[in-house]
N, C-alpha and C. Protein backbone atom coordinates (compact mmCIF):
# COMPACT_ATOMS: atom_id res chain seq x y z
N UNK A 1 -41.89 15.36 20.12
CA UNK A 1 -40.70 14.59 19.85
C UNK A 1 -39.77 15.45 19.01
N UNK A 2 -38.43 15.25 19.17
CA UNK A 2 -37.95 16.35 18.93
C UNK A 2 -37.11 15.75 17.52
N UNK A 3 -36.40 16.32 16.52
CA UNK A 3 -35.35 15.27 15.49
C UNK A 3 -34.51 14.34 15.68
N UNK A 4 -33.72 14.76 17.01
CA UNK A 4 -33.16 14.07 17.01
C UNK A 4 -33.79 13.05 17.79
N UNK A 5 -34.73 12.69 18.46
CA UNK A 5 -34.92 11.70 18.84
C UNK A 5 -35.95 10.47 17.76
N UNK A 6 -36.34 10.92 17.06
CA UNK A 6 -36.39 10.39 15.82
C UNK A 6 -35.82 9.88 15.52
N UNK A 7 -34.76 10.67 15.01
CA UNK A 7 -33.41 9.48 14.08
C UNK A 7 -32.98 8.62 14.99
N UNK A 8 -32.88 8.55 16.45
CA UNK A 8 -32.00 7.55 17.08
C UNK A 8 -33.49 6.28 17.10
N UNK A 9 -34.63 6.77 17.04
CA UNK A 9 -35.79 5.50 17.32
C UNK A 9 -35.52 4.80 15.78
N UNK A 10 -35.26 5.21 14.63
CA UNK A 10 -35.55 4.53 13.69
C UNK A 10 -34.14 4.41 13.14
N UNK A 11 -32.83 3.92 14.16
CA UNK A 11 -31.89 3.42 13.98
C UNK A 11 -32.15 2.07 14.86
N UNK A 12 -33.01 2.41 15.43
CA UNK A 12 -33.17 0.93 16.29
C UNK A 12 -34.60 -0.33 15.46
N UNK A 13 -34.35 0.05 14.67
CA UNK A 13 -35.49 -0.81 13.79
C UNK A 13 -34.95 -2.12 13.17
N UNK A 14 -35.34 -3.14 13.06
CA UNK A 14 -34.87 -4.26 13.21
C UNK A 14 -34.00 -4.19 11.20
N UNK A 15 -32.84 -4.69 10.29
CA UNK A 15 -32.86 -4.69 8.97
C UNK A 15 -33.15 -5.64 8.62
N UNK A 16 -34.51 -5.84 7.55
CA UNK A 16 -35.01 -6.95 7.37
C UNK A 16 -34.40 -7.63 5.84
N UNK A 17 -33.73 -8.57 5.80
CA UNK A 17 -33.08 -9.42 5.11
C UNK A 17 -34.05 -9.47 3.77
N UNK A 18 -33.22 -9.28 2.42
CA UNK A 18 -34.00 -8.88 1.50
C UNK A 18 -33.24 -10.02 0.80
N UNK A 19 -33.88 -10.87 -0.26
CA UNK A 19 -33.91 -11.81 -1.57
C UNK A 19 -34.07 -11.46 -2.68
N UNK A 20 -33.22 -11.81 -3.43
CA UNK A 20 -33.31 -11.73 -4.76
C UNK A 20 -34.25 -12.64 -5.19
N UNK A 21 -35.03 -12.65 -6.71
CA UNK A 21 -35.70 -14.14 -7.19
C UNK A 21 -34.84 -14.12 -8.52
N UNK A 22 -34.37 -15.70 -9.07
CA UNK A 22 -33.43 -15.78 -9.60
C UNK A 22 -34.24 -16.56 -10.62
N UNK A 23 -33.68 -16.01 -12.12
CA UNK A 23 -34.72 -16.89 -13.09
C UNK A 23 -33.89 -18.18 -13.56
N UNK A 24 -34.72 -18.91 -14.46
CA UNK A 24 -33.64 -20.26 -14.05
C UNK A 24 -32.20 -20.27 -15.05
N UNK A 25 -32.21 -19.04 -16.08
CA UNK A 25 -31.03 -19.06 -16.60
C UNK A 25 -29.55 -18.59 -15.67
N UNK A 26 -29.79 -17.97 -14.73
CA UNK A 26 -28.92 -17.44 -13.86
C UNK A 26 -28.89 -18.83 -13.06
N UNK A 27 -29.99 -19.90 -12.47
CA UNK A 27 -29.67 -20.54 -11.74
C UNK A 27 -29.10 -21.54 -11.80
N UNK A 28 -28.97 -21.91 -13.39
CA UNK A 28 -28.45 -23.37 -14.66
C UNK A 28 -26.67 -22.53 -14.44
N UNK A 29 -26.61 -21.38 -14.51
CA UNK A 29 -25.43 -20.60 -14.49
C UNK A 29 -24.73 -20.58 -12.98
N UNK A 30 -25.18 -20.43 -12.01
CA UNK A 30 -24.85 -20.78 -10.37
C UNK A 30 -24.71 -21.91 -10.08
N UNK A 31 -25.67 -23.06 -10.34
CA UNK A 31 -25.16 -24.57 -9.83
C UNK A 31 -24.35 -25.51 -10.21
N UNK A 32 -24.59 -24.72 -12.50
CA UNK A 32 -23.87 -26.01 -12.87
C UNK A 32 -24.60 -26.93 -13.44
N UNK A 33 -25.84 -26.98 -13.08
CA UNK A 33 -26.64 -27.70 -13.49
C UNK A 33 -27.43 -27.61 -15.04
N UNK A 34 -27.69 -28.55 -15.13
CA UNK A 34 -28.77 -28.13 -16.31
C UNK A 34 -30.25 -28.31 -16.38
N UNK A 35 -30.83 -28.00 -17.19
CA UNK A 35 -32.51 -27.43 -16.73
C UNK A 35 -33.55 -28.91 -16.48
N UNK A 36 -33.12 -30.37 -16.88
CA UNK A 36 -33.24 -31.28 -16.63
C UNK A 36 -33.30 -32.00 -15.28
N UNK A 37 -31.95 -31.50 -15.42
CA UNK A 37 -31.45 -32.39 -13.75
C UNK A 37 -32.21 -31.39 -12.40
N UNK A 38 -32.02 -30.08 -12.93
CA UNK A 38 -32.49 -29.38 -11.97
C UNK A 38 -34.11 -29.76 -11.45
N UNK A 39 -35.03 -30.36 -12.78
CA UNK A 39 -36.12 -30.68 -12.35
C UNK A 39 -37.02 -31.55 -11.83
N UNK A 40 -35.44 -32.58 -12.52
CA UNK A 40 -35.99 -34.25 -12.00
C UNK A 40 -35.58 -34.40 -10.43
N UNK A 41 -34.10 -33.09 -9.66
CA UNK A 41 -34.07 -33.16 -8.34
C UNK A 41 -34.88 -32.41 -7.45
N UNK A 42 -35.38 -31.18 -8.35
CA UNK A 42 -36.92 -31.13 -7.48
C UNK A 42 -37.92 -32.05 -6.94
N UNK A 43 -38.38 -32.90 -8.29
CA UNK A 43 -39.28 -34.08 -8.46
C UNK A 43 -38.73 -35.21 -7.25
N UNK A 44 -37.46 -34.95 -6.60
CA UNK A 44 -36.96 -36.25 -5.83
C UNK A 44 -36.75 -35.09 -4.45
N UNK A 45 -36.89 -34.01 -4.74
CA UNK A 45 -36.83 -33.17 -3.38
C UNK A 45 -35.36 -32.81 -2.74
N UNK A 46 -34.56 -32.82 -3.91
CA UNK A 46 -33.77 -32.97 -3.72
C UNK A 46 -32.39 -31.17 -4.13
N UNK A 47 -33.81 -30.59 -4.73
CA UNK A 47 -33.30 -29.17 -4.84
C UNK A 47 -34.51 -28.00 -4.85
N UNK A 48 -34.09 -27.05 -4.19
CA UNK A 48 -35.12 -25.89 -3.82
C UNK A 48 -36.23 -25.55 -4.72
N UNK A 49 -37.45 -25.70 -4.69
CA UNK A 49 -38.79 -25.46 -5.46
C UNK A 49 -38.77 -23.99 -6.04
N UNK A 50 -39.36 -23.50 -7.18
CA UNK A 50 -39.19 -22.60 -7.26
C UNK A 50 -40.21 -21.53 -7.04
N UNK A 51 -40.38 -20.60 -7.11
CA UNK A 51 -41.75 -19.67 -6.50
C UNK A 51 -42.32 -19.20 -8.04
N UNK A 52 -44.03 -19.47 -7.87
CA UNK A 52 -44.41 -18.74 -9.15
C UNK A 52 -44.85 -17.52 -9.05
N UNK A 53 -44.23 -16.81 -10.19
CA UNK A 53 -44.31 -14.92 -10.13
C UNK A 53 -45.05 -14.80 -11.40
N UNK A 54 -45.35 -15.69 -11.53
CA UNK A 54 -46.54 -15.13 -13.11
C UNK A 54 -47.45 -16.44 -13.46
N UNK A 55 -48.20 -16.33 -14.56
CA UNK A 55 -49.11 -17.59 -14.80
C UNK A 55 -48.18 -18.10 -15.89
N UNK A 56 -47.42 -17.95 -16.40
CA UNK A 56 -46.47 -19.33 -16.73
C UNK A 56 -44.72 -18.85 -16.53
N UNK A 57 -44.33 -18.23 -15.36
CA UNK A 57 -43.05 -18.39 -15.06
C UNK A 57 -42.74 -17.72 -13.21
N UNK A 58 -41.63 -18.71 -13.18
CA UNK A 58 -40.95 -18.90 -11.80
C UNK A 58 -39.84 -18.51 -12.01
N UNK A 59 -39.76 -18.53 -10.22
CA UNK A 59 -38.26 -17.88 -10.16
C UNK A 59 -37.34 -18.22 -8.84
N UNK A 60 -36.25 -18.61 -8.70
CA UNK A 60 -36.13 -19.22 -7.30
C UNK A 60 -35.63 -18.10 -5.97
N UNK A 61 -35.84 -18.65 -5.21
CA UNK A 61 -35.51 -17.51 -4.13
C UNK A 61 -33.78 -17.73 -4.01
N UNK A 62 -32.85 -16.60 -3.84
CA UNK A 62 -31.56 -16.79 -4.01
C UNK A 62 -30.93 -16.89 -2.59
N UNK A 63 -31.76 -16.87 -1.28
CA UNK A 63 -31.41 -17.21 -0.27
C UNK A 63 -31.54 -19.28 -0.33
N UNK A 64 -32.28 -19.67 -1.08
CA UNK A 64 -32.59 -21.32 -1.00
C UNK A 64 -31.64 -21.68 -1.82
N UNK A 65 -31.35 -20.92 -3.10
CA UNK A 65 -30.04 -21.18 -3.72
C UNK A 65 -28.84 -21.08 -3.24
N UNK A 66 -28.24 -20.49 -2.22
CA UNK A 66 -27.35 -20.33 -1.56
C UNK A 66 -27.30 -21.21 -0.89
N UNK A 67 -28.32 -21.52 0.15
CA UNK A 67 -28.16 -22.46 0.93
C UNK A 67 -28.04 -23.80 0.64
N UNK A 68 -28.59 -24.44 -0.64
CA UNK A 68 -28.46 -25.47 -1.27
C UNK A 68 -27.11 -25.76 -1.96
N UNK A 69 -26.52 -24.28 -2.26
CA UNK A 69 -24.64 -24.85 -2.90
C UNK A 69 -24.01 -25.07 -1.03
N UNK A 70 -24.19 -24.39 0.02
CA UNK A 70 -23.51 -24.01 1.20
C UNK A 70 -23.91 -25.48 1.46
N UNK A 71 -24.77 -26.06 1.41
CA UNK A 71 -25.17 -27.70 2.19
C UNK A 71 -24.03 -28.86 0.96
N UNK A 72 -24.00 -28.76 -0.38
CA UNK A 72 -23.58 -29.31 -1.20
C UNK A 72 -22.38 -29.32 -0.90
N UNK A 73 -21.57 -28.08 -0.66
CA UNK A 73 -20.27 -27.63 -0.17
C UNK A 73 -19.43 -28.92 0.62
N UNK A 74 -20.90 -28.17 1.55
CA UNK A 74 -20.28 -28.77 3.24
C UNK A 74 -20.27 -30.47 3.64
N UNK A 75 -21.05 -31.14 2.27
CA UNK A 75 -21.40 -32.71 2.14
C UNK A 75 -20.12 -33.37 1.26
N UNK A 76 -19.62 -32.15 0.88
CA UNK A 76 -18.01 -33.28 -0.11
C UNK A 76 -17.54 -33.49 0.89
């Protein structure tokens, strides 16, 4: 296989969509919310769960955060 046919095979590789994890002071800072409400609308399912990255802290995925202001948006 020669170089250049290399570089053209691994231009054809799919780009796989990468996430941030967002801790909840950035996420009290993005919604607006405060660390209360944010938990009692978990508790009602009513906002994105957050992922645990340690044995006592989480972090939310910033693609579910997005999508949760983009649905909020689109419901006024």
């Amino acid at each position: 296989m020669n170089a250049h046919h290399h570089i053209a095979h691994q231009a054809v590789l799919p780009v796989l969509p990468t996430t941030r994890l967002l801790r909840l002071p950035l996420v009290l800072r993005v919604t607006g919310l405060g660390r209360s409400t944010i938990y009692r609308m978990i508790a009602k399912k009513q906002f994105p769960r957050p992922c645990r990255i340690g044995d006592r802290a989480v972090a939310w995925r910033q693609i579910d955060i997005d999508a949760w202001i983009d649905q909020r948006s689109t419901a006024l």
